[in-house]
N, C-alpha and C. Protein backbone atom coordinates (compact mmCIF):
# COMPACT_ATOMS: atom_id res chain seq x y z
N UNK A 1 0.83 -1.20 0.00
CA UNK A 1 0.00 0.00 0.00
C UNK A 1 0.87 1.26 0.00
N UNK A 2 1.74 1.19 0.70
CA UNK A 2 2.57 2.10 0.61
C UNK A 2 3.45 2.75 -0.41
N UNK A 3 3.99 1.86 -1.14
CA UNK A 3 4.14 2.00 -2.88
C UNK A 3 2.87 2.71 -3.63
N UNK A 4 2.09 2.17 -3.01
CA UNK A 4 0.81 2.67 -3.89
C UNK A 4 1.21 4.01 -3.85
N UNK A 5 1.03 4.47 -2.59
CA UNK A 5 0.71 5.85 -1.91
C UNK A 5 2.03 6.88 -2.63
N UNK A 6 2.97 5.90 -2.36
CA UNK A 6 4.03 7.03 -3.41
C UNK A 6 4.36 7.09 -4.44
N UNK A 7 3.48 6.19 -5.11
CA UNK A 7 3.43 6.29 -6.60
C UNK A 7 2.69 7.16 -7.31
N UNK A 8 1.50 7.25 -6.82
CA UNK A 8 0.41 8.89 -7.12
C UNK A 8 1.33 10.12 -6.54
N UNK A 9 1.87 9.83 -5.21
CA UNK A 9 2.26 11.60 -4.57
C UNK A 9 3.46 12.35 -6.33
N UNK A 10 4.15 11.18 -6.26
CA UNK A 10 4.93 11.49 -7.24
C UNK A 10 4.84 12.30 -8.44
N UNK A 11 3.43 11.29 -9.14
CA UNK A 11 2.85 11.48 -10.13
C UNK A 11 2.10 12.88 -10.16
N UNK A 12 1.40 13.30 -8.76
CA UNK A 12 1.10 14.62 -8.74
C UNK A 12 2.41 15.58 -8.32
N UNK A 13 3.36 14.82 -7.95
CA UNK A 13 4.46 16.52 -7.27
C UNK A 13 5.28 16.60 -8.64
N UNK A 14 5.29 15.71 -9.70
CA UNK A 14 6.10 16.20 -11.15
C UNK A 14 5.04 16.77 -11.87
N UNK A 15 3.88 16.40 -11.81
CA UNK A 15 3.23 17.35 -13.06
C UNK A 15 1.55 18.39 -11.91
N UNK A 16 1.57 19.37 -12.77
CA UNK A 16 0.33 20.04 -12.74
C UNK A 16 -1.15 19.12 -13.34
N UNK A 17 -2.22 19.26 -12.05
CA UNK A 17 -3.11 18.16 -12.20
C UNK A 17 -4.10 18.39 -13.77
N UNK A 18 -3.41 19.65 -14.26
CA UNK A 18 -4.18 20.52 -15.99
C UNK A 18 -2.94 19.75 -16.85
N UNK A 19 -1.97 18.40 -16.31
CA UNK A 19 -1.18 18.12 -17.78
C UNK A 19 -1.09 16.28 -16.90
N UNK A 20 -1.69 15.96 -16.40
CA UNK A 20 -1.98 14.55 -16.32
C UNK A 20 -2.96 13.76 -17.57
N UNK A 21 -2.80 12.97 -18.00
CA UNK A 21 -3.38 12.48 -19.29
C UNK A 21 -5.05 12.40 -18.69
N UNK A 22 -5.29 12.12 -17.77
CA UNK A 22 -6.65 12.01 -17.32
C UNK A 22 -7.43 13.00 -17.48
N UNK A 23 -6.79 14.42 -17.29
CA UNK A 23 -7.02 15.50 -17.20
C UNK A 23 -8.54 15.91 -17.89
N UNK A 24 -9.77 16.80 -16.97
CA UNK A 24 -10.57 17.11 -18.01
C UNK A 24 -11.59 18.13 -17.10
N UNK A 25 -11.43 19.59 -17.88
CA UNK A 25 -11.88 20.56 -17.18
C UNK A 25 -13.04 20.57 -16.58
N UNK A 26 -14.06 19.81 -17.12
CA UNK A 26 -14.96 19.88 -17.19
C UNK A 26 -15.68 18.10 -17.45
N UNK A 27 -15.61 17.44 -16.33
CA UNK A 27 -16.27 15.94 -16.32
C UNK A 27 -17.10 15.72 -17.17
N UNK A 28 -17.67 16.03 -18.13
CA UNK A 28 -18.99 16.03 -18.91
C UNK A 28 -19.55 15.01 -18.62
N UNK A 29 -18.96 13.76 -18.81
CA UNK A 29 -19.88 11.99 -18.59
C UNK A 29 -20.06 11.96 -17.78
N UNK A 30 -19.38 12.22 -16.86
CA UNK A 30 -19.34 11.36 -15.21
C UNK A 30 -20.85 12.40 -14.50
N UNK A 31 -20.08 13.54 -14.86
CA UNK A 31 -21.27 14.46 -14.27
C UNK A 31 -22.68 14.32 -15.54
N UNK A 32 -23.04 14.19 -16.44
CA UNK A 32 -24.32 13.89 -16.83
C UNK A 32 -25.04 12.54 -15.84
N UNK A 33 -23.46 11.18 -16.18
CA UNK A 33 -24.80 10.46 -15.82
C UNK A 33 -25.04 10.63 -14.14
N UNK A 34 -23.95 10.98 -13.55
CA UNK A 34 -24.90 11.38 -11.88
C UNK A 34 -25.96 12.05 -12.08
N UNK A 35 -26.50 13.59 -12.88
CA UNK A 35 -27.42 14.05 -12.38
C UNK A 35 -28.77 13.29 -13.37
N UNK A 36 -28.59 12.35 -14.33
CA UNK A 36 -29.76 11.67 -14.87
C UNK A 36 -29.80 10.44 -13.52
N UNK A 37 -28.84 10.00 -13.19
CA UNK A 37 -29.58 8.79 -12.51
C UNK A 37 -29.18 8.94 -10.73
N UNK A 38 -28.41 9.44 -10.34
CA UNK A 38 -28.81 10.08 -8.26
C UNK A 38 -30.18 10.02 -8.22
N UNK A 39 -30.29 9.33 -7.23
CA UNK A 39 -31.53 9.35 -6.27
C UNK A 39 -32.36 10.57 -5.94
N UNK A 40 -30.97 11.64 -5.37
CA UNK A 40 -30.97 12.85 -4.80
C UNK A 40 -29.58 13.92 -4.92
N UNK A 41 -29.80 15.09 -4.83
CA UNK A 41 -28.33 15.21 -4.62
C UNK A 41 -27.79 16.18 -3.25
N UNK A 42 -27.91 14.62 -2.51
CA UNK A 42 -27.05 14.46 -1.56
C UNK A 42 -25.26 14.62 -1.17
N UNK A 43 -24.74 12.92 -1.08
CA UNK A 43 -23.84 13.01 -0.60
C UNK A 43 -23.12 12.40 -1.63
N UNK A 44 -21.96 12.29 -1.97
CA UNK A 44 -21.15 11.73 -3.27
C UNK A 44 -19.72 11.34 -2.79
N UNK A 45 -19.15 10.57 -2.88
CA UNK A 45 -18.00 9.86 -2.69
C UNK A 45 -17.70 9.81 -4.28
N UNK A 46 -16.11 10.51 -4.61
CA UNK A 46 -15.16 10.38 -5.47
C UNK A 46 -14.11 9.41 -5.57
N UNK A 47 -14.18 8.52 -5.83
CA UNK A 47 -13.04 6.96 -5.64
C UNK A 47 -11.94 7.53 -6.46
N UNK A 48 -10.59 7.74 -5.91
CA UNK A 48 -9.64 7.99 -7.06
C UNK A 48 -9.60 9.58 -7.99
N UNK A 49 -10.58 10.03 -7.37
CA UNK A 49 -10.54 11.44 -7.85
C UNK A 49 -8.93 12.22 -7.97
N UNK A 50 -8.37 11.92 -7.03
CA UNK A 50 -7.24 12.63 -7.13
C UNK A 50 -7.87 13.86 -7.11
N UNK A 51 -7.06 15.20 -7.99
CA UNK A 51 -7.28 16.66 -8.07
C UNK A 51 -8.45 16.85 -8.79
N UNK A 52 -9.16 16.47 -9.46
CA UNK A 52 -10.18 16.08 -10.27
C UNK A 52 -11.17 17.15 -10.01
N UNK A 53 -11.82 17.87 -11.14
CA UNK A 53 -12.72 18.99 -11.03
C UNK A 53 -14.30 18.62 -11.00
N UNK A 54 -14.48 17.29 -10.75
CA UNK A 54 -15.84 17.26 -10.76
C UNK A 54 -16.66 17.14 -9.20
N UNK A 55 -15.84 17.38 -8.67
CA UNK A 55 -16.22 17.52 -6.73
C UNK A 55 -16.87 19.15 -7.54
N UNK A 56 -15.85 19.86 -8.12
CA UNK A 56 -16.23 21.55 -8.37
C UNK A 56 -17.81 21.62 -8.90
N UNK A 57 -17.90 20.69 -9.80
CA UNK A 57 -19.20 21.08 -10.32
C UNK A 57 -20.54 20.36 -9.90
N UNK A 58 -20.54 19.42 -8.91
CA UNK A 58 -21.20 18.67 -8.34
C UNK A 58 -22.17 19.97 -7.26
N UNK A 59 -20.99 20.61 -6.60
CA UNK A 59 -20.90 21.58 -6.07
C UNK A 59 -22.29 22.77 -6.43
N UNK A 60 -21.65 23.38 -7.85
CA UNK A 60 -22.25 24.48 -8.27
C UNK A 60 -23.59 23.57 -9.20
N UNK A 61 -23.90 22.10 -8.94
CA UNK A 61 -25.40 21.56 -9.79
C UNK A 61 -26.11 20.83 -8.23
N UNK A 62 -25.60 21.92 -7.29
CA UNK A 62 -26.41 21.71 -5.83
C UNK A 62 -26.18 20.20 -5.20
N UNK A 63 -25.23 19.61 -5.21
CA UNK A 63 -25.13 18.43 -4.64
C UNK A 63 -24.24 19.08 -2.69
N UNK A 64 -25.47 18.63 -1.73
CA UNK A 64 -24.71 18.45 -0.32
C UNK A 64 -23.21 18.58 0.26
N UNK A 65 -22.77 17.35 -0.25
CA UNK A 65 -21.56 17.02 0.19
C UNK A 65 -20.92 16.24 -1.05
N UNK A 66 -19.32 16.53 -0.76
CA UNK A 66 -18.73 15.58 -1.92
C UNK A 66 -17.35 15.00 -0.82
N UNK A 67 -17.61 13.50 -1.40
CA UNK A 67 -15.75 13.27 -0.23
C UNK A 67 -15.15 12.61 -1.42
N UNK A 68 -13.65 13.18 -1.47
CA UNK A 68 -12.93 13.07 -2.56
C UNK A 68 -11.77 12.05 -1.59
N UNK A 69 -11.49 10.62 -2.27
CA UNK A 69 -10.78 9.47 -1.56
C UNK A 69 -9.54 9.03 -2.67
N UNK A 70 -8.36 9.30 -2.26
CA UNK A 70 -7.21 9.10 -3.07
C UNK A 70 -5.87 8.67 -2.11
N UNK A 71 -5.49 7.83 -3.16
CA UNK A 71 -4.16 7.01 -2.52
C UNK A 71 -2.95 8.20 -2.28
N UNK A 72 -3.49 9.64 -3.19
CA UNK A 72 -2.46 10.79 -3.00
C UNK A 72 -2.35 11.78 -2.74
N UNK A 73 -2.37 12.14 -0.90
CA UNK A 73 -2.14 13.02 -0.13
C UNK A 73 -1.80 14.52 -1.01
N UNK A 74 -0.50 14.60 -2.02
CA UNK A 74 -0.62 15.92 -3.02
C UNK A 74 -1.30 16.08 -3.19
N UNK A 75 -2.59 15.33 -4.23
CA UNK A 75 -3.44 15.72 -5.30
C UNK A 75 -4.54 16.25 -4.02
N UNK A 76 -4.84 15.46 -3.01
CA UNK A 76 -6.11 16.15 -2.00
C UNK A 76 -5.57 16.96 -1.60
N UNK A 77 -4.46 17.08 -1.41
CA UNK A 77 -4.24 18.89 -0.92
C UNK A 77 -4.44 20.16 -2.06
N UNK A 78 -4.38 19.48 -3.23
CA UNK A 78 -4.51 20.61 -4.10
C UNK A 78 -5.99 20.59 -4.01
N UNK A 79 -6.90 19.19 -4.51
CA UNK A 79 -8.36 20.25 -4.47
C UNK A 79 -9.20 20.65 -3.01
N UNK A 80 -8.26 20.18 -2.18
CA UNK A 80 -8.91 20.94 -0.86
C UNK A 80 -8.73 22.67 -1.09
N UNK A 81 -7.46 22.62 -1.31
CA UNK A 81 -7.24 24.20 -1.32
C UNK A 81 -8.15 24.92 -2.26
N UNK A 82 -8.29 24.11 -3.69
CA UNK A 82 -9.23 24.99 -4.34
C UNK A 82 -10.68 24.86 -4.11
N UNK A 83 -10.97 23.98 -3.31
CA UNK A 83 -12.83 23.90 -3.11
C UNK A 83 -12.40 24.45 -1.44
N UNK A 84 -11.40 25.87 -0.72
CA UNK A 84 -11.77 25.49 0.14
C UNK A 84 -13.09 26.53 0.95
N UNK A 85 -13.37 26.86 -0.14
CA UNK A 85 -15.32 27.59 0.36
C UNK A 85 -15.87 27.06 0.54
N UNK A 86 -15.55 25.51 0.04
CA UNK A 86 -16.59 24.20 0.42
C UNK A 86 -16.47 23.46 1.58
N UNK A 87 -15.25 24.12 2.46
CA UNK A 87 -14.55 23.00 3.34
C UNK A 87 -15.61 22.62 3.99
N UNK A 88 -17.27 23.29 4.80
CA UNK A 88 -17.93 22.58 5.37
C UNK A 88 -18.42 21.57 4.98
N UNK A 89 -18.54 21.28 3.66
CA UNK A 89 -19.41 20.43 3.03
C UNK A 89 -18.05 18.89 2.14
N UNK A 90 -16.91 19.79 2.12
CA UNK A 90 -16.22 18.36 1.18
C UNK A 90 -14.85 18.17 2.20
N UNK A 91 -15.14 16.72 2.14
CA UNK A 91 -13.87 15.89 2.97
C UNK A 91 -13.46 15.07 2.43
N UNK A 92 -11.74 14.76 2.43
CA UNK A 92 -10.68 14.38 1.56
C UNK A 92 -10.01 13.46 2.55
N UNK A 93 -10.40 11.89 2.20
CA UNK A 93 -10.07 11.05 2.80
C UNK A 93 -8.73 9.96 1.71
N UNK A 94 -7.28 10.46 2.43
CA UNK A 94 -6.40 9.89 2.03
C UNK A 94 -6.40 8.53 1.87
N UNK A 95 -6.51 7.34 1.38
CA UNK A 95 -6.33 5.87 1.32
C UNK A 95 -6.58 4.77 0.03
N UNK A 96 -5.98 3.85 0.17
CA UNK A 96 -6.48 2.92 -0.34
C UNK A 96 -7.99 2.08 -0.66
N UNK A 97 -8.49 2.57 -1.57
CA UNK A 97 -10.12 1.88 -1.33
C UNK A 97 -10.30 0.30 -1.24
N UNK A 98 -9.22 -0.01 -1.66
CA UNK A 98 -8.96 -1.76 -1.21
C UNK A 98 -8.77 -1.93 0.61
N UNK A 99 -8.46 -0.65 1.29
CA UNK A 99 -7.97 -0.79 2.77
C UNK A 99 -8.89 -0.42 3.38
N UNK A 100 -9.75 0.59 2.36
CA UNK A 100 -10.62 1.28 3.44
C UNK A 100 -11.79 1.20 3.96
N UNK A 101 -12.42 1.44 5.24
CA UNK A 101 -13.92 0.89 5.68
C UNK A 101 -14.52 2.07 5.94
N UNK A 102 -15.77 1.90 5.07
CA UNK A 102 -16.67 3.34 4.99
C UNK A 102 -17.12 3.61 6.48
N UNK A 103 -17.14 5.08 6.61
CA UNK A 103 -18.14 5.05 8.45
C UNK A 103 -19.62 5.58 8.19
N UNK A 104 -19.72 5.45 6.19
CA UNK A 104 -21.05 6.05 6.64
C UNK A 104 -21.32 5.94 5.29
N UNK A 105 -22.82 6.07 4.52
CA UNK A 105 -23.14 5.90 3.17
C UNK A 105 -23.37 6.98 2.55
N UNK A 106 -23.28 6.54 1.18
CA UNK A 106 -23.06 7.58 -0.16
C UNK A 106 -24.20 7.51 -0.93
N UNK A 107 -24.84 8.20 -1.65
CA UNK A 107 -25.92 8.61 -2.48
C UNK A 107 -25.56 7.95 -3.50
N UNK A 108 -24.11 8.68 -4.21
CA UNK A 108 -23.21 8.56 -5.62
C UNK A 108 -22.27 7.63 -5.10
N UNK A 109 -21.44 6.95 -5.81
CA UNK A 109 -20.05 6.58 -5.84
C UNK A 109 -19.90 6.70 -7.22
N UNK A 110 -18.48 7.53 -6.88
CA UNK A 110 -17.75 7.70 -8.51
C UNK A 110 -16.57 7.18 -8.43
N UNK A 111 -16.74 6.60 -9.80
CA UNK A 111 -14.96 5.77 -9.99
C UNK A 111 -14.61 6.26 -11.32
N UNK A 112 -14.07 7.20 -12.01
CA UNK A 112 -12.95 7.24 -13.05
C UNK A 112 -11.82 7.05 -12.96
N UNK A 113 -11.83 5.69 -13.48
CA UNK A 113 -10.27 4.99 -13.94
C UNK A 113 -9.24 4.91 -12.63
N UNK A 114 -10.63 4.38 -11.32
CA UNK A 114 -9.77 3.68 -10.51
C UNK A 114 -9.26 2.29 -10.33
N UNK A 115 -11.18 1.84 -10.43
CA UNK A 115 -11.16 0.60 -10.43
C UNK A 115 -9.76 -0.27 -11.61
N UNK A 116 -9.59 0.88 -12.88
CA UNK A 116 -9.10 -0.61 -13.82
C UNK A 116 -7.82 -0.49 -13.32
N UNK A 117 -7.03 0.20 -12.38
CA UNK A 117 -5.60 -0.26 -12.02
C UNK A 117 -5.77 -1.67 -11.07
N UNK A 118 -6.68 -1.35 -10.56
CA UNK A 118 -6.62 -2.96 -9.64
C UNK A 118 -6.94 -4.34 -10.56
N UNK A 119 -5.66 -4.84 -10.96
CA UNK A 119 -5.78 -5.65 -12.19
C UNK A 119 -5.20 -7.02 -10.94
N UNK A 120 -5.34 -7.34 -9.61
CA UNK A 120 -5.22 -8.58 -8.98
C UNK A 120 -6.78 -8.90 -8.30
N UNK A 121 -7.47 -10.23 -8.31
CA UNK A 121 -8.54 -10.53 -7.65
C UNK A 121 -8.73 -10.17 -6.47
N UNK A 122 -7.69 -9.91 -5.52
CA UNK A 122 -8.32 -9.94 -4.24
C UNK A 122 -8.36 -9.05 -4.00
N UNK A 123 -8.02 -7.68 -4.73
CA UNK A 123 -7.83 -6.61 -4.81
C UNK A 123 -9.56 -5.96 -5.50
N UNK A 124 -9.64 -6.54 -6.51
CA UNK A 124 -11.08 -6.30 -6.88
C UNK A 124 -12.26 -7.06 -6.01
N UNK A 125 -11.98 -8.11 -5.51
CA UNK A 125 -13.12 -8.19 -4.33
C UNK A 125 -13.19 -7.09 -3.04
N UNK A 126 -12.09 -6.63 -2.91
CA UNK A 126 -11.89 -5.72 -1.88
C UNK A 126 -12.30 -4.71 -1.85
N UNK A 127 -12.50 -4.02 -3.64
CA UNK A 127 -13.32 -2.87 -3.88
C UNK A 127 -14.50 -2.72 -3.94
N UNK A 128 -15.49 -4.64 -4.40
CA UNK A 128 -16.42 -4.21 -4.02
C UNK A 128 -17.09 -4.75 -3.22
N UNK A 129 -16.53 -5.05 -1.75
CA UNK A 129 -16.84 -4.64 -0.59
C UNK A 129 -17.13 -3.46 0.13
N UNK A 130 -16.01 -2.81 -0.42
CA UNK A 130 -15.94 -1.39 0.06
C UNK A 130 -17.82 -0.73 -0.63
N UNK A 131 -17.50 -0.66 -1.95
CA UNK A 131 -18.62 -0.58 -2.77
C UNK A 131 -19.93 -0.71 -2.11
N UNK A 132 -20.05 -1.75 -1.56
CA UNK A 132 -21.90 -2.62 -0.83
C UNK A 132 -21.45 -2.02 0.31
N UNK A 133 -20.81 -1.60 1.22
CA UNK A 133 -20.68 -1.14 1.98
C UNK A 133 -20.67 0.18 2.27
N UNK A 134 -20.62 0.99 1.13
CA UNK A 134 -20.65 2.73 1.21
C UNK A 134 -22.02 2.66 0.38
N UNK A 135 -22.34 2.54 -0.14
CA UNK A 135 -23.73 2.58 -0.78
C UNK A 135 -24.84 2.52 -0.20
N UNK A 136 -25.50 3.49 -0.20
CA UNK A 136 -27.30 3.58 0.61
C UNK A 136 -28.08 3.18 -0.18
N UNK A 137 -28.55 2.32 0.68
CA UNK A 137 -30.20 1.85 -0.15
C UNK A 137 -30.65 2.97 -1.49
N UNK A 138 -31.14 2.44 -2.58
CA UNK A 138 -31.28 3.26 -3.49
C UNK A 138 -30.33 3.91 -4.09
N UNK A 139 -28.83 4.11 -3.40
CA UNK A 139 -27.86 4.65 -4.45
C UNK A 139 -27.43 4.05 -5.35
N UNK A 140 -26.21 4.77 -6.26
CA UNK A 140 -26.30 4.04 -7.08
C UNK A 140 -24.61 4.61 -7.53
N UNK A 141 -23.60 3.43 -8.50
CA UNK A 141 -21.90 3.81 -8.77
C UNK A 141 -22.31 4.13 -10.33
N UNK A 142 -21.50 4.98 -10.45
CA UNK A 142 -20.72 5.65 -11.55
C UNK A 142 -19.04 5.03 -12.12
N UNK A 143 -18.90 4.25 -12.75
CA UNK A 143 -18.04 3.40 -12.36
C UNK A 143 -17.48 3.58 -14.05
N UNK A 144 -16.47 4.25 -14.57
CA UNK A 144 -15.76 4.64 -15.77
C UNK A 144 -14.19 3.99 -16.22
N UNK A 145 -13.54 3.32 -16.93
CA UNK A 145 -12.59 2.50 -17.17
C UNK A 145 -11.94 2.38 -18.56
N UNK A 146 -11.01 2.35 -18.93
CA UNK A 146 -11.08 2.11 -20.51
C UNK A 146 -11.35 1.06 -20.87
N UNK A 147 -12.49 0.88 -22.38
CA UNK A 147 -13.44 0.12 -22.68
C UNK A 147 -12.25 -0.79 -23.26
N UNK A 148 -12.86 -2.56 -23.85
CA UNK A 148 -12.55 -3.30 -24.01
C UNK A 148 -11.39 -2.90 -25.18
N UNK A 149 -11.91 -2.09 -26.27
CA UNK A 149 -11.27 -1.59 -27.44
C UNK A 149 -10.52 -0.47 -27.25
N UNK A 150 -9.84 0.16 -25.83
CA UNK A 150 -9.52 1.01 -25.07
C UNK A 150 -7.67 0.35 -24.98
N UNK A 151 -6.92 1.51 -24.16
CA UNK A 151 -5.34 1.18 -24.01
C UNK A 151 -5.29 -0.16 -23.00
N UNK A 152 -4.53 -0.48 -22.66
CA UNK A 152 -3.97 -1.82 -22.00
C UNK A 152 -3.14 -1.13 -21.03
N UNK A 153 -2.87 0.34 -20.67
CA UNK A 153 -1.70 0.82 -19.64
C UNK A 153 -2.51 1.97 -19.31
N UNK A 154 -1.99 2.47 -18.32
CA UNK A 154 -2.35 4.07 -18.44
C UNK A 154 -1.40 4.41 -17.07
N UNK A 155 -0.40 6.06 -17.43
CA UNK A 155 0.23 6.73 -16.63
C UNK A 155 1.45 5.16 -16.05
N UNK A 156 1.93 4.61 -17.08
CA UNK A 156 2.89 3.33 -17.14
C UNK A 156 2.35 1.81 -16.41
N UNK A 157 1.30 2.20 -15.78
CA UNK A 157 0.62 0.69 -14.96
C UNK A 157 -0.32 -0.11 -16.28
N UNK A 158 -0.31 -1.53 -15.83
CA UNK A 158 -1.37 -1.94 -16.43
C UNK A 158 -2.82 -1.93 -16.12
N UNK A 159 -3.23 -2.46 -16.78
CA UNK A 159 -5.24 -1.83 -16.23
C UNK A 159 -5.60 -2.96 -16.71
N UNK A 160 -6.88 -2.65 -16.27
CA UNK A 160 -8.14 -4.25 -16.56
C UNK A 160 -9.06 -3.45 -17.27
N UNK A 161 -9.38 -3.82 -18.58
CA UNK A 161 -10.54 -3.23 -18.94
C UNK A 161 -11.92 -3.88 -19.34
N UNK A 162 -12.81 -3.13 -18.83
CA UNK A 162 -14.18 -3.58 -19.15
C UNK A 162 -15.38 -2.99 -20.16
N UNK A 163 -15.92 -3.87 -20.35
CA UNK A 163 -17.61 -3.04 -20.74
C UNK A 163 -18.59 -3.56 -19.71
N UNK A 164 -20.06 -3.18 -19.44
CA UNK A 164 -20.55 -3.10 -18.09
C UNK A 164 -21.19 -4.58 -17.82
N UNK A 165 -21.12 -5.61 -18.68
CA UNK A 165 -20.71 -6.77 -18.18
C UNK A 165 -20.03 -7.56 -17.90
N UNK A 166 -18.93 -7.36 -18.16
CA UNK A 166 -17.60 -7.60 -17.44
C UNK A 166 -17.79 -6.46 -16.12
N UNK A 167 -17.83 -5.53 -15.52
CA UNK A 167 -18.18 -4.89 -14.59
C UNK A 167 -18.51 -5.82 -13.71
N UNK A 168 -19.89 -5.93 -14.38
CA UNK A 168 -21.08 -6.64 -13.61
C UNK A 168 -20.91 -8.23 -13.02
N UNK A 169 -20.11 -8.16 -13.73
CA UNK A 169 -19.31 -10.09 -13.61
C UNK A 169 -18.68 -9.95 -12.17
N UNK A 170 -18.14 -9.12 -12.57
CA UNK A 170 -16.61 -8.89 -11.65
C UNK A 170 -17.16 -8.42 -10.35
N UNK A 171 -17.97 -7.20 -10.11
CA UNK A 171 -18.52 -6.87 -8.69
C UNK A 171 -19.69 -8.02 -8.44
N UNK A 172 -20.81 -8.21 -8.72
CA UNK A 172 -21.50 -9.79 -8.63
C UNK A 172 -22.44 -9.56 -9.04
N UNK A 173 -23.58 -10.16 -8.49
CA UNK A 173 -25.03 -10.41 -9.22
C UNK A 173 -26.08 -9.39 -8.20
N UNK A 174 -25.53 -8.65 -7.29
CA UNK A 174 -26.45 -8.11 -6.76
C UNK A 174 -26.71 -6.73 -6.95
N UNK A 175 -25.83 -6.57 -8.34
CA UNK A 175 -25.81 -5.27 -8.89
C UNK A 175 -26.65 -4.93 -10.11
N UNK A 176 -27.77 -4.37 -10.64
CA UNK A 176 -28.11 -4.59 -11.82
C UNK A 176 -27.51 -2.62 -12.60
N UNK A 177 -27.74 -3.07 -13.66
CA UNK A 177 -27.28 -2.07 -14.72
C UNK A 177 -28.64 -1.11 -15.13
N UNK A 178 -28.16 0.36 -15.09
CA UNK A 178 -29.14 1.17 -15.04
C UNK A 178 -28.85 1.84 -16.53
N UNK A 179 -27.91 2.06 -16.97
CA UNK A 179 -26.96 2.70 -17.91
C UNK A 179 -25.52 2.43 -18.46
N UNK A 180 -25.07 2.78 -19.55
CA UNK A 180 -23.63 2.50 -20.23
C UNK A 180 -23.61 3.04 -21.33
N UNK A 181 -22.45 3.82 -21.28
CA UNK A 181 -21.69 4.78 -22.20
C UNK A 181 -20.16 4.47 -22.81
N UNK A 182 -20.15 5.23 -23.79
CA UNK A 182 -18.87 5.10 -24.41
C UNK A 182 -18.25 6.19 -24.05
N UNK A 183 -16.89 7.09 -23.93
CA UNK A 183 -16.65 8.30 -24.13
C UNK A 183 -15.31 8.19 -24.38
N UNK A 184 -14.93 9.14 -25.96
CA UNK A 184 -14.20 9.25 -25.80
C UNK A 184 -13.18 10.15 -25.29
N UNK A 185 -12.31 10.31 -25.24
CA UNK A 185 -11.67 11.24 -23.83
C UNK A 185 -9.82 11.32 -24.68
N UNK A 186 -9.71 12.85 -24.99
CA UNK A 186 -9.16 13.56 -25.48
C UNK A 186 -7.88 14.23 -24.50
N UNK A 187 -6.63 13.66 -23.97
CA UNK A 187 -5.81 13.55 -23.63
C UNK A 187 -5.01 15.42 -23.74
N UNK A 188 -4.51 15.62 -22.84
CA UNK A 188 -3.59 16.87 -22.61
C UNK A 188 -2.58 16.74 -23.60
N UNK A 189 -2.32 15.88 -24.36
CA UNK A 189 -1.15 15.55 -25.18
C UNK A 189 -1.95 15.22 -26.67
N UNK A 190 -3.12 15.04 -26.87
CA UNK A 190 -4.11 14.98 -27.97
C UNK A 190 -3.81 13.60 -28.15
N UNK A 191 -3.70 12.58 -27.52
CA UNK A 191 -4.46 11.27 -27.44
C UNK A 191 -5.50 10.89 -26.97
N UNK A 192 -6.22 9.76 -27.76
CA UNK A 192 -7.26 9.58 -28.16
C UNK A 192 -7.89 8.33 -26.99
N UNK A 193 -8.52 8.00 -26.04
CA UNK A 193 -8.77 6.95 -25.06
C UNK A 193 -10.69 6.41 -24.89
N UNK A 194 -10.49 5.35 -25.54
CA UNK A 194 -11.71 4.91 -25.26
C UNK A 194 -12.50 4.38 -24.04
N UNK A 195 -12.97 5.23 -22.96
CA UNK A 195 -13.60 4.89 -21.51
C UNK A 195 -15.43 3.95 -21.85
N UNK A 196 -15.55 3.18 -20.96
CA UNK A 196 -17.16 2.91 -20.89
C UNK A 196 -17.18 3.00 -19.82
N UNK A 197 -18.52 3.61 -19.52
CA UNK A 197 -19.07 4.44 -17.90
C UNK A 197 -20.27 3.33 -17.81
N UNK A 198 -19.98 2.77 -16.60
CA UNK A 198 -21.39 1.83 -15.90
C UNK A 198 -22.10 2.84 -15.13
N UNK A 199 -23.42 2.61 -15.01
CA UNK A 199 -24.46 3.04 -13.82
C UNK A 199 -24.98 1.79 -13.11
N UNK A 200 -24.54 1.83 -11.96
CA UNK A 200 -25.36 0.66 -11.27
C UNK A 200 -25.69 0.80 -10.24
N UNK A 201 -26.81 -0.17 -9.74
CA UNK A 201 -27.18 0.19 -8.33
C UNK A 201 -27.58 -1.18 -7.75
N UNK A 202 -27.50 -1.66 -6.58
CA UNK A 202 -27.85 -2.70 -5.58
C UNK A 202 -29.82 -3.14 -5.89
């Protein structure tokens, strides 16, 4: 875990979070399909967000609370500092989502392009534990990855990639499918990355 942890700090203390390949001013997917399919807009858990601007706009489309959860202490210090008008409302919980035990449930769960680094089994059962376990009755994950016809690496790691039955395989049967998207996603460097976004809920 600890490798983990200094493998992101890194990755955010050499580059600015506006020249990471992930990079994207403006979430468009992630944030459509939360506000077509949330319950409410409540409370939202960011899996892997890192510095990520869509805590920002969750924000200004009236969502409660947002908790932004990353293996990298840098990157939550940067968007603490910039959401920090929000500090009553958004909390930045440093860790491993394979380590970590929720103390309380989420409306949303968002995952862009966390889940596909965890490319070992016990590692993906671990997430979705975490998963059935942060999730409130009626909520529902946002869960984004590069699609089958998508890269095989990303930021030098390998990845697992899915479409939302392979998802659905992989977290279990007590999940059904609400939605699924393609997007493609236009790189700080003008590469080209094919993501598919699941909606699911318990």
């Amino acid at each position: 875990m600890d490798t983990r942890h200094a493998y992101w700090d890194r990755v955010y203390t050499e580059k600015p979070e506006t020249a990471v390949s992930w990079y994207e001013l403006c979430p468009a997917s992630s944030l459509d399909l939360i506000l077509r399919n949330a319950p409410a807009k409540g409370n939202v858990i960011d899996i892997g967000g890192g510095a990520s601007f869509l805590p920002d706009h969750l924000f200004e489309a009236g969502f409660d609370e947002v908790t932004s959860l990353d293996l990298s202490a840098v990157a939550l210090a940067r968007v603490a500092r910039r959401l920090d008008r929000f500090r009553d409302r958004h909390r930045c919980i440093v860790a491993d989502v394979t380590q970590w035990s929720p103390d309380k449930h989420y409306d949303v769960w968002h995952d862009r392009a966390a889940l596909h680094f965890l490319t070992e089994p016990e590692d993906q059962r671990r997430y979705g534990a975490a998963l059935r376990s942060a999730l409130a009755p009626g909520g529902i994950a946002v869960i984004g990855g590069f699609a089958p016809n998508g890269p095989s690496r990303c930021s030098g790691l390998p990845v697992i990639q899915h479409d939302s039955a392979s998802l659905l395989d992989m977290l279990g049967t007590e999940f059904k499918l609400l939605e699924s998207i393609e997007h493609l996603h236009e790189t700080p460097g003008g590469s080209k990355r094919i993501f598919c976004f699941s909606v699911i809920s318990k």
